[in-house]
N, C-alpha and C. Protein backbone atom coordinates (compact mmCIF):
# COMPACT_ATOMS: atom_id res chain seq x y z
N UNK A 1 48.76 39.13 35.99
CA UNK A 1 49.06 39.40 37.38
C UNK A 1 48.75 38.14 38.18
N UNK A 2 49.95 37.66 38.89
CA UNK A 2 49.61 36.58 39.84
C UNK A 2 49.31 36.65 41.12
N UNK A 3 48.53 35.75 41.68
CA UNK A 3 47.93 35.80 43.08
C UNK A 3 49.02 35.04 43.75
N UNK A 4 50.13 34.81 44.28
CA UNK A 4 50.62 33.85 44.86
C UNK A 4 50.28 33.78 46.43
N UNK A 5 49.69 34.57 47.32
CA UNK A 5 49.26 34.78 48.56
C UNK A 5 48.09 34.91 48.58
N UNK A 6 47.11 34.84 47.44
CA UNK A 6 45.84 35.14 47.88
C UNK A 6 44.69 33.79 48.58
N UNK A 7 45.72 32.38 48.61
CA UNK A 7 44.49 31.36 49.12
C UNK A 7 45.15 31.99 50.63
N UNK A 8 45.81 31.76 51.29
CA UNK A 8 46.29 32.25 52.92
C UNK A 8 45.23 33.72 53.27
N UNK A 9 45.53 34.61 52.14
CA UNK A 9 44.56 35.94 53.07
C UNK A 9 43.23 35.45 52.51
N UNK A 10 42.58 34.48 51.89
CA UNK A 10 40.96 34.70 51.42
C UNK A 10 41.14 33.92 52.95
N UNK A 11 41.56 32.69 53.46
CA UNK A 11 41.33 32.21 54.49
C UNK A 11 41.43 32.58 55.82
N UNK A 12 42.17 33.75 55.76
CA UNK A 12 41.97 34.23 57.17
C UNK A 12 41.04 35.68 57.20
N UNK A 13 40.56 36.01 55.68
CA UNK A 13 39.52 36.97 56.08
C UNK A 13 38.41 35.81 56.44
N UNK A 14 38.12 34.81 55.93
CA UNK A 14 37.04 33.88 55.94
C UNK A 14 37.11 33.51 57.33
N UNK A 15 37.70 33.13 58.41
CA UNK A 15 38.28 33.05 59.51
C UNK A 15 37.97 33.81 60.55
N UNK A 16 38.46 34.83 59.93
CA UNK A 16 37.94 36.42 60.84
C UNK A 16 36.71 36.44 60.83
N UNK A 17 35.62 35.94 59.67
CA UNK A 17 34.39 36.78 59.59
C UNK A 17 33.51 35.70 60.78
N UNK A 18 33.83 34.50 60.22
CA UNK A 18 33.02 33.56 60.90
C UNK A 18 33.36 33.17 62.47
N UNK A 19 34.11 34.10 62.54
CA UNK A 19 34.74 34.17 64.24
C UNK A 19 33.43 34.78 65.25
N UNK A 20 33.17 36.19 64.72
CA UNK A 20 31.87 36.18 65.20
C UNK A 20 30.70 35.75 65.14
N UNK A 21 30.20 34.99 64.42
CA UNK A 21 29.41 34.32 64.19
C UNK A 21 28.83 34.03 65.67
N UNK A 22 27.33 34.06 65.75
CA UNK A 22 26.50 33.66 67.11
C UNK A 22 26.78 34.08 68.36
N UNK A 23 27.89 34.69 68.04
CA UNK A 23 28.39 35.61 69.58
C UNK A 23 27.19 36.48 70.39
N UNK A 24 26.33 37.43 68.59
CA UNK A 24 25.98 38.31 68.97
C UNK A 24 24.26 37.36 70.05
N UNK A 25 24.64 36.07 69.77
CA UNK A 25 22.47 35.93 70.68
C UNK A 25 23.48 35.53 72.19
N UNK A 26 24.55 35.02 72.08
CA UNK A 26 24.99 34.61 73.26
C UNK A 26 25.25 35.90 73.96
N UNK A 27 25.44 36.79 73.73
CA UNK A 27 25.94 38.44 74.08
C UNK A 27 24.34 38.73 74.93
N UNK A 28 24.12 39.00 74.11
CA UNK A 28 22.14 39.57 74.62
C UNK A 28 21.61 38.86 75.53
N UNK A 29 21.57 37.32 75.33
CA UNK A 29 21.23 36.39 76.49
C UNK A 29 21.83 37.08 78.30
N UNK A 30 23.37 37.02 78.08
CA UNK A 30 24.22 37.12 79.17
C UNK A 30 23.92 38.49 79.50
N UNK A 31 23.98 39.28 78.88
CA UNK A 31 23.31 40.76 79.76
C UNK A 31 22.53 40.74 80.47
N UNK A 32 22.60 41.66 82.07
CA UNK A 32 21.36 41.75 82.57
C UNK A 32 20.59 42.89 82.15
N UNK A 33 19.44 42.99 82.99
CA UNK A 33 18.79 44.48 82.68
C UNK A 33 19.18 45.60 84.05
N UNK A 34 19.57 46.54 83.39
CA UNK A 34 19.88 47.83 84.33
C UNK A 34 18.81 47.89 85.78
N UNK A 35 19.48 48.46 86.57
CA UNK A 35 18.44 48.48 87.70
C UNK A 35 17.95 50.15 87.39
N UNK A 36 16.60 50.11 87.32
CA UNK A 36 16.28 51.44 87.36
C UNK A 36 15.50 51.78 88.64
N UNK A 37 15.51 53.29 89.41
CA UNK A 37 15.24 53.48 90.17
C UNK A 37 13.73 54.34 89.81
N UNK A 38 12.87 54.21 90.32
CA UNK A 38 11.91 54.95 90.56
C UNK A 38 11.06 56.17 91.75
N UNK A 39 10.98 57.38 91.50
CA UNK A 39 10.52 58.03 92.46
C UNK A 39 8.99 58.55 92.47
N UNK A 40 8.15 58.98 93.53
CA UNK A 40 6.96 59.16 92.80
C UNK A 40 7.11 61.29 92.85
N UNK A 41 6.33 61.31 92.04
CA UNK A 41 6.48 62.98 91.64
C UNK A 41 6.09 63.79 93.11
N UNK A 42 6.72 64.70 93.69
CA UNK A 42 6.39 65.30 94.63
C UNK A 42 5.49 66.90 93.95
N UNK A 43 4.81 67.21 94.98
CA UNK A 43 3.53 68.35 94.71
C UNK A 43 3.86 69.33 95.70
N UNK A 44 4.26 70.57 95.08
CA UNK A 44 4.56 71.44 95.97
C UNK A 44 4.37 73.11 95.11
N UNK A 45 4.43 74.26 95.59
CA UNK A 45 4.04 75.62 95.19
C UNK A 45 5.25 75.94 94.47
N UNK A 46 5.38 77.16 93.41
CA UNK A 46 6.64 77.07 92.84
C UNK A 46 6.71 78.90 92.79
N UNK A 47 7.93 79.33 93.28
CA UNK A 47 7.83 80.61 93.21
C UNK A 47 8.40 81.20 92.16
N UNK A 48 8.09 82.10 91.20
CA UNK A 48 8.74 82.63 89.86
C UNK A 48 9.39 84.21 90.23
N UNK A 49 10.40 83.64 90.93
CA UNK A 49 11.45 84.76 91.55
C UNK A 49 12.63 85.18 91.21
N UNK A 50 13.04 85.53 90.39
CA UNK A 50 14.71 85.59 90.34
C UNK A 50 15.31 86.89 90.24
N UNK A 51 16.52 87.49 90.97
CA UNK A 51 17.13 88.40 90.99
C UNK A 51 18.91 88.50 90.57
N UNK A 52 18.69 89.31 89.30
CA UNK A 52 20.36 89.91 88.86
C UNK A 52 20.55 90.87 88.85
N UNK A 53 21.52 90.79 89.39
CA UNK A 53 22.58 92.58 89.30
C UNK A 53 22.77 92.59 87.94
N UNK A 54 23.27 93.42 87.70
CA UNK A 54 23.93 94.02 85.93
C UNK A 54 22.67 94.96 85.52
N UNK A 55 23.65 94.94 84.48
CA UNK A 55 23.15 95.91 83.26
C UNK A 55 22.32 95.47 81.97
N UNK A 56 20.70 95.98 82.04
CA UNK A 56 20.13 95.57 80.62
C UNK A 56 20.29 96.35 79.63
N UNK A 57 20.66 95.71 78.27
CA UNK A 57 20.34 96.39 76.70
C UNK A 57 19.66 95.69 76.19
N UNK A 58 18.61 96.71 75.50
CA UNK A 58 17.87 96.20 74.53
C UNK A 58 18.42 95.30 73.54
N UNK A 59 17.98 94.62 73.12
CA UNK A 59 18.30 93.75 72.13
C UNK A 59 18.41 94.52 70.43
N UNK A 60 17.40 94.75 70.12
CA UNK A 60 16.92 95.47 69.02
C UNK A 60 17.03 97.31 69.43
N UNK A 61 17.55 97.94 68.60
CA UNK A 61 17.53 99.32 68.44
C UNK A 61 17.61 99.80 66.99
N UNK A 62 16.87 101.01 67.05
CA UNK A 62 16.34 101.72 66.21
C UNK A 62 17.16 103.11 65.81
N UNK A 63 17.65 103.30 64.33
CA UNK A 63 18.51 104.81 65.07
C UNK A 63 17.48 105.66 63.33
N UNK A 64 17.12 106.82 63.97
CA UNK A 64 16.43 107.50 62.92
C UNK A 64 17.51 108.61 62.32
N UNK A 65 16.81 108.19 61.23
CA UNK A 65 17.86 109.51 60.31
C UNK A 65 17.17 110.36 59.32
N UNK A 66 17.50 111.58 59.04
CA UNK A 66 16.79 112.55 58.26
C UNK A 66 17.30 112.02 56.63
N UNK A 67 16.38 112.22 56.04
CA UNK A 67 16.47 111.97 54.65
C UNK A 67 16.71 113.41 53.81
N UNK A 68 16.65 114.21 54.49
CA UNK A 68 16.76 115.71 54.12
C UNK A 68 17.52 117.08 54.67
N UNK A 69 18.20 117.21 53.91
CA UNK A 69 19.05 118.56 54.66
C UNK A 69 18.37 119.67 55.68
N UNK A 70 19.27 120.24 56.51
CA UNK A 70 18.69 121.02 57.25
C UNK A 70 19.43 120.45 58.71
N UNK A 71 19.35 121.58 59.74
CA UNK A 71 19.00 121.44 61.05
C UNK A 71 17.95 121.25 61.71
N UNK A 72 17.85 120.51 62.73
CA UNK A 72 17.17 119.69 63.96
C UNK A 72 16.94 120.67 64.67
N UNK A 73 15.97 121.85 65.18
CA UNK A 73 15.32 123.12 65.56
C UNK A 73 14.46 122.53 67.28
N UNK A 74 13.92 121.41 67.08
CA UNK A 74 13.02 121.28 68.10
C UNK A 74 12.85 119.41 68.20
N UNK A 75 13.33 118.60 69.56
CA UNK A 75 13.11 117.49 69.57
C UNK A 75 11.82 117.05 70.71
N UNK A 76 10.88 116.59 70.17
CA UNK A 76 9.44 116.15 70.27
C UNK A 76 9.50 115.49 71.56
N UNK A 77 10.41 114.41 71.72
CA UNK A 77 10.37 113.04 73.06
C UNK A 77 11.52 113.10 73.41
N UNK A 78 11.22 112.19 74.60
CA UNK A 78 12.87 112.11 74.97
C UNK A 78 13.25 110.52 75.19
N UNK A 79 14.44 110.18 75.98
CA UNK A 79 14.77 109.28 75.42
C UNK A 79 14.35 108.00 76.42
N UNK A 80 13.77 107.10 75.63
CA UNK A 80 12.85 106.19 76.34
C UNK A 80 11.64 105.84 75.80
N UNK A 81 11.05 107.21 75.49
CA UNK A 81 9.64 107.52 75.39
C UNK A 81 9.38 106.43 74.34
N UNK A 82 7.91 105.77 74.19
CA UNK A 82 7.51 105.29 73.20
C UNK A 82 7.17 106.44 72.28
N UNK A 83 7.37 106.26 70.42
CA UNK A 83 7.29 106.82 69.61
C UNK A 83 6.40 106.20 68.63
């Protein structure tokens, strides 16, 4: 297999590479530094207030089930109640 083009592209990858070369300290030099602004912290009371309309659901629910035949005769709590 012959190379007949390969001295032209080794020389212009070689070309390309050394193109950047030292750019990158001249780059960093020429930047300035950002202006940053500073404020000093203000001190004040904080009220833990907030009000929404809507509707809550529980996240987690529980549904009980009989493991045993039969009818349900008499229910103990109602619904809400802690159990």
């Amino acid at each position: 297999m012959k190379f007949r083009n390969a001295a032209p592209v080794a020389a212009m990858l070689m070309a390309a590479s050394l193109a950047g070369c030292g750019q990158g300290q001249q780059q960093t030099a020429a930047q300035s530094l950002p202006a940053v602004t500073v404020a000093k912290p203000a001190q004040r009371s904080v009220v833990d207030l907030d009000e929404y309309a809507g509707r809550f659901v529980a996240v987690n629910t529980v549904d009980i089930r009989s493991r045993l035949s039969g009818y349900l005769s008499e229910i103990h709590f109602t619904d809400g109640q802690m159990v």
